[in-house]
N, C-alpha and C. Protein backbone atom coordinates (compact mmCIF):
# COMPACT_ATOMS: atom_id res chain seq x y z
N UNK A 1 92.55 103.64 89.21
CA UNK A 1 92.96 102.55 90.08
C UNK A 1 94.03 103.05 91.05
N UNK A 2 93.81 102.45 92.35
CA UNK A 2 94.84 103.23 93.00
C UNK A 2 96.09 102.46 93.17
N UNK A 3 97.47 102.96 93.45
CA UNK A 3 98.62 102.50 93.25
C UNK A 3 99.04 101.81 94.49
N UNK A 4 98.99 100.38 94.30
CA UNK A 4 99.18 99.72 95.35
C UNK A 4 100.39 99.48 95.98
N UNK A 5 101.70 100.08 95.62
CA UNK A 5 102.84 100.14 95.75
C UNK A 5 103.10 100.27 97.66
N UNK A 6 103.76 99.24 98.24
CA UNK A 6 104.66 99.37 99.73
C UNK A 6 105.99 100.06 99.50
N UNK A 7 105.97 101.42 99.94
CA UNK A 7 107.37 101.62 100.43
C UNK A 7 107.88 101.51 101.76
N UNK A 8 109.11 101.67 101.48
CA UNK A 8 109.48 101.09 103.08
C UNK A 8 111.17 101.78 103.15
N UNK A 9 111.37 102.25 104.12
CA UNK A 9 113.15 102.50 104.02
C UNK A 9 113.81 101.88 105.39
N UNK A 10 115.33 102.41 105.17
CA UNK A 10 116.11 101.60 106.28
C UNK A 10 115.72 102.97 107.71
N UNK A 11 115.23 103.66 107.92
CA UNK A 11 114.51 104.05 108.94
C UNK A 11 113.27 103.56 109.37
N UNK A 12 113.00 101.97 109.40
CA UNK A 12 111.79 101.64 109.53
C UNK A 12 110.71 101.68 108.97
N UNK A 13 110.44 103.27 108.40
CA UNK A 13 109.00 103.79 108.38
C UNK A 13 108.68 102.69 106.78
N UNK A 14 107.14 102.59 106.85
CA UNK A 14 106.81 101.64 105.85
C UNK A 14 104.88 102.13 105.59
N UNK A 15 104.64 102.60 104.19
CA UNK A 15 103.06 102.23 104.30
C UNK A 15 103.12 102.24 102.54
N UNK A 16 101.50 102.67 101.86
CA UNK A 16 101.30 102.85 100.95
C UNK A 16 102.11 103.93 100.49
N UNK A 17 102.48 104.03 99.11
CA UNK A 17 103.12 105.06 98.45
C UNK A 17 102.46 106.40 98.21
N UNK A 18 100.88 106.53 98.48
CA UNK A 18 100.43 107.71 98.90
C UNK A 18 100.96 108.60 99.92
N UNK A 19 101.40 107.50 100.61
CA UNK A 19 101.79 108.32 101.96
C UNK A 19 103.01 108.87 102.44
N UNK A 20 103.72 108.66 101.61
CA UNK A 20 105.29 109.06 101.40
C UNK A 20 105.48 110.68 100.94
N UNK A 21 106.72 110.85 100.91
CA UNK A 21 107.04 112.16 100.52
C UNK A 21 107.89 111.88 99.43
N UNK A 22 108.45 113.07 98.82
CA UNK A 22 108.98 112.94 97.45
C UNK A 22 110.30 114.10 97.62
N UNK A 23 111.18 113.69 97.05
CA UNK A 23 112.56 114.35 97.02
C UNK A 23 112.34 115.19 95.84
N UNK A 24 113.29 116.66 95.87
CA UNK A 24 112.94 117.31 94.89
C UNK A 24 113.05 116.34 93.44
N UNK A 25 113.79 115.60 93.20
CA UNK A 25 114.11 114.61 92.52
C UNK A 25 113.22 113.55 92.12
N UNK A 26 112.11 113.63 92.70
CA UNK A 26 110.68 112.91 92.80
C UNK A 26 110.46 111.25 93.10
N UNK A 27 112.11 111.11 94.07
CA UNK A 27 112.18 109.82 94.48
C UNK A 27 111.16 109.55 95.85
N UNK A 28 110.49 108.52 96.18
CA UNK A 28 110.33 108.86 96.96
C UNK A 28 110.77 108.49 98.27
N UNK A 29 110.39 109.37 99.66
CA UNK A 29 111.29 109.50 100.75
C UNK A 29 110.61 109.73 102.15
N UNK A 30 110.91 109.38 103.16
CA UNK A 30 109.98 109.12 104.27
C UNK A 30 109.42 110.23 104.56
N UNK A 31 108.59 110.99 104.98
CA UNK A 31 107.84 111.87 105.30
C UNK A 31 108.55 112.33 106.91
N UNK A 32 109.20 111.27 107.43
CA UNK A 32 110.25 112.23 108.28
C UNK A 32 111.01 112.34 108.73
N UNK A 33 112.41 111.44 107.91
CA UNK A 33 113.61 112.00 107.99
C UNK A 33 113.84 111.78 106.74
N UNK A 34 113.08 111.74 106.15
CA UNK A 34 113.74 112.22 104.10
C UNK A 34 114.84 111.15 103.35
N UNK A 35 114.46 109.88 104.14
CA UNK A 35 115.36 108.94 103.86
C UNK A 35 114.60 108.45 102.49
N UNK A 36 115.68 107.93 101.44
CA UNK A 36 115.04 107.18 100.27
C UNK A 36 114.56 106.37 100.32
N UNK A 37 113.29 105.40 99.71
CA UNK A 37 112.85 104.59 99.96
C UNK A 37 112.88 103.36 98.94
N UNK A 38 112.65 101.99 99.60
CA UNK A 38 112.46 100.90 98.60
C UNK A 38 111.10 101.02 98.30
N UNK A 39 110.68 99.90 97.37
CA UNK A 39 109.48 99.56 97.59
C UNK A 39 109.55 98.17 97.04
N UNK A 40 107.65 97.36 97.59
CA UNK A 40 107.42 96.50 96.53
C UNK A 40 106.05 96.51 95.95
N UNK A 41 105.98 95.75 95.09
CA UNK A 41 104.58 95.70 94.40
C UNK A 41 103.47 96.06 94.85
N UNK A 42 103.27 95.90 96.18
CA UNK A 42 101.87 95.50 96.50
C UNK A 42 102.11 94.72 98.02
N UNK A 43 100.84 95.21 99.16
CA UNK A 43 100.70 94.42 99.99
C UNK A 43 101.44 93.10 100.37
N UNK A 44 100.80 92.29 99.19
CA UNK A 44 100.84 90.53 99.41
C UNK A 44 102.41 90.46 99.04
N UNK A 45 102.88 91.26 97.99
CA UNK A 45 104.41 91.14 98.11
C UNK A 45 105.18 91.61 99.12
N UNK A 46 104.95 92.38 99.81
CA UNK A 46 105.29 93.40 101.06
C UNK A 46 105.47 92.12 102.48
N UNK A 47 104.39 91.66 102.62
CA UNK A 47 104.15 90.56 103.35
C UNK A 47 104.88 89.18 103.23
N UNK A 48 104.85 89.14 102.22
CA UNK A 48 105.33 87.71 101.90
C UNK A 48 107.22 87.52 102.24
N UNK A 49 107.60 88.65 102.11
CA UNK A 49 109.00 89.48 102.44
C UNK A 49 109.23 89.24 103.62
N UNK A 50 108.19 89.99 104.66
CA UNK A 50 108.45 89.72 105.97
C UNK A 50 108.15 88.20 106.29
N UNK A 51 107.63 87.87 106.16
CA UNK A 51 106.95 86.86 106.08
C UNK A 51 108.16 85.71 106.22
N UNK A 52 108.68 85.35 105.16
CA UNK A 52 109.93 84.45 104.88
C UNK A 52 110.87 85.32 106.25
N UNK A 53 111.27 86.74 106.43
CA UNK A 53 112.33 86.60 107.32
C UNK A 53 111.96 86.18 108.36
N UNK A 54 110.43 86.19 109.13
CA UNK A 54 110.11 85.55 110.43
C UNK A 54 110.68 84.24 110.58
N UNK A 55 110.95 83.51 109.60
CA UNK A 55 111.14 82.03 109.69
C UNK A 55 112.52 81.59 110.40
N UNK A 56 113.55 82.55 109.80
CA UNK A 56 114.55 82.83 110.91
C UNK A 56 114.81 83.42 111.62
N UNK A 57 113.45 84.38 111.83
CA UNK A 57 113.78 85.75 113.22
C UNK A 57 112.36 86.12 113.79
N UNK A 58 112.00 84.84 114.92
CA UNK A 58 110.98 84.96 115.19
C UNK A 58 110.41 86.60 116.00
N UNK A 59 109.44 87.14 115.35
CA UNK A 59 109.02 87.99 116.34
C UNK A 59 109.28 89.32 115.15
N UNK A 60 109.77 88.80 113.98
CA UNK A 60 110.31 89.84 113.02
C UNK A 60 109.03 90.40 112.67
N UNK A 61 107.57 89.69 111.95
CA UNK A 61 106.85 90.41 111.98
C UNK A 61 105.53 91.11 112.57
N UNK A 62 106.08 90.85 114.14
CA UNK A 62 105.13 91.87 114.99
C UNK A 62 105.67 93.29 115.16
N UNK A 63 107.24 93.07 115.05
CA UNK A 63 107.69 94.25 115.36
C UNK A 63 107.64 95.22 113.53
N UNK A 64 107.34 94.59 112.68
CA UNK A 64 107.53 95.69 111.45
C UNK A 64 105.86 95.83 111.09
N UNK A 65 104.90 95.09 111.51
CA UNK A 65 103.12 95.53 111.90
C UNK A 65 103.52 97.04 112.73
N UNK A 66 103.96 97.05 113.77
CA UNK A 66 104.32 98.23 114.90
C UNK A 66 104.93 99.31 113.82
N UNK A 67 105.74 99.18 112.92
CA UNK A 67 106.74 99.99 112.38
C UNK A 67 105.56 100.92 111.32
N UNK A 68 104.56 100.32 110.73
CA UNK A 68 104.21 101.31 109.84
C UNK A 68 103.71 102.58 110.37
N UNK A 69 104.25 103.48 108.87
CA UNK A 69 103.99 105.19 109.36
C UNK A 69 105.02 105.51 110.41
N UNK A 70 105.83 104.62 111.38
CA UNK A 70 106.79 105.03 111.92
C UNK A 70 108.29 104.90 111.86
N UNK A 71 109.29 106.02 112.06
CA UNK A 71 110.28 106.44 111.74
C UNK A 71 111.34 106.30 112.97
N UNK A 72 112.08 105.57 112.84
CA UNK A 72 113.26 105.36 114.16
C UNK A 72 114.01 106.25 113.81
N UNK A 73 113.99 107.02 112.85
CA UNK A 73 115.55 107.74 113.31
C UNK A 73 114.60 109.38 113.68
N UNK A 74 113.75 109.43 113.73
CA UNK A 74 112.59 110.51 114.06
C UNK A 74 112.04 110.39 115.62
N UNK A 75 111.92 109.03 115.63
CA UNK A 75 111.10 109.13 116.79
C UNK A 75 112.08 108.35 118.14
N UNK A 76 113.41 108.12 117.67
CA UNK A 76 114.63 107.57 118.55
C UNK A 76 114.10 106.31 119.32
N UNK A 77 113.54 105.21 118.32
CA UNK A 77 113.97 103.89 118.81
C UNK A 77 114.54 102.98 117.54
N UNK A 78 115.30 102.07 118.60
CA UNK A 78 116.37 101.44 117.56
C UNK A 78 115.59 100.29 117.54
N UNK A 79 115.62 99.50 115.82
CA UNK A 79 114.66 98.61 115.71
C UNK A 79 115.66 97.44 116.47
N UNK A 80 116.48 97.27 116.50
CA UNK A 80 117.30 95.90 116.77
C UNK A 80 117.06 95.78 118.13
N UNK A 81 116.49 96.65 118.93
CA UNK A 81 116.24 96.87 120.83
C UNK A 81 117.59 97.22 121.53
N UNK A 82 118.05 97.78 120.63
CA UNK A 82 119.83 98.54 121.33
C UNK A 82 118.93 100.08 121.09
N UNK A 83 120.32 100.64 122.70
CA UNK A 83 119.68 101.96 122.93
C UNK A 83 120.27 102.79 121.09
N UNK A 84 119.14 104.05 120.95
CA UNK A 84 119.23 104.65 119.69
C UNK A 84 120.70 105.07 120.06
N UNK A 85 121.76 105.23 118.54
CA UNK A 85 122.84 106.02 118.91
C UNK A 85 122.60 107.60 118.77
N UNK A 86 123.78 107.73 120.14
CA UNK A 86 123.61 109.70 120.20
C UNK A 86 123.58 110.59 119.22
N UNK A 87 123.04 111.56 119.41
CA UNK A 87 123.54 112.61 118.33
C UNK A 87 123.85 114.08 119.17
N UNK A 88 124.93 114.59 118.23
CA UNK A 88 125.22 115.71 118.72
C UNK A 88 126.26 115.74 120.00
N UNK A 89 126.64 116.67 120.48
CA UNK A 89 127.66 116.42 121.97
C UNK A 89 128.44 116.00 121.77
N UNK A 90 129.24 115.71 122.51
CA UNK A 90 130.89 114.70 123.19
C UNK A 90 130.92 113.63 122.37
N UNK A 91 129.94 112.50 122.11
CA UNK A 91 129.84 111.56 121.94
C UNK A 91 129.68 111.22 120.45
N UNK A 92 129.37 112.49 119.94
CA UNK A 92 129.34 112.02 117.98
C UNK A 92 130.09 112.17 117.50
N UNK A 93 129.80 110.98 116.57
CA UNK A 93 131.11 110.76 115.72
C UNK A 93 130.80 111.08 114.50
């Protein structure tokens, strides 16, 4: 049976737990910036999550449909629609 498990981390990225990567530690972690991940049960629990936050933040789940398999701190967009913060140079802190 296959493992229906949603992970998801605070870099956006979100799919099946097949699709994840694993810390030497065998947690697992986004496939690309190695961030740790949550998860939940299953799809319909995954959904139902977003689901309830749309109710106070309309538009919440078109933009986390867009997010799976993708990584904001990889691919430099900020989910909130503020420019990504810098890295590197003058400007990091």
């Amino acid at each position: 049976m296959k493992d229906a498990r949603i992970v998801y981390g605070m870099c956006t990225w979100w799919d099946t737990i097949d699709q994840c990567s694993k810390l030497p530690s065998g947690l697992p972690c986004c496939p690309h910036c190695g961030s740790v991940l949550f998860e939940a049960a299953n799809e319909k629990e995954w959904w139902q999550g977003v689901d309830e936050a749309e109710k106070t933040n309309p538009g919440h789940r078109a933009k986390v449909e867009s997010w799976r398999g993708r990584c904001s701190r990889t691919e430099g967009f900020d989910p909130n629609g503020q420019a990504p913060p810098m890295r590197g140079g003058r400007d990091a802190s």
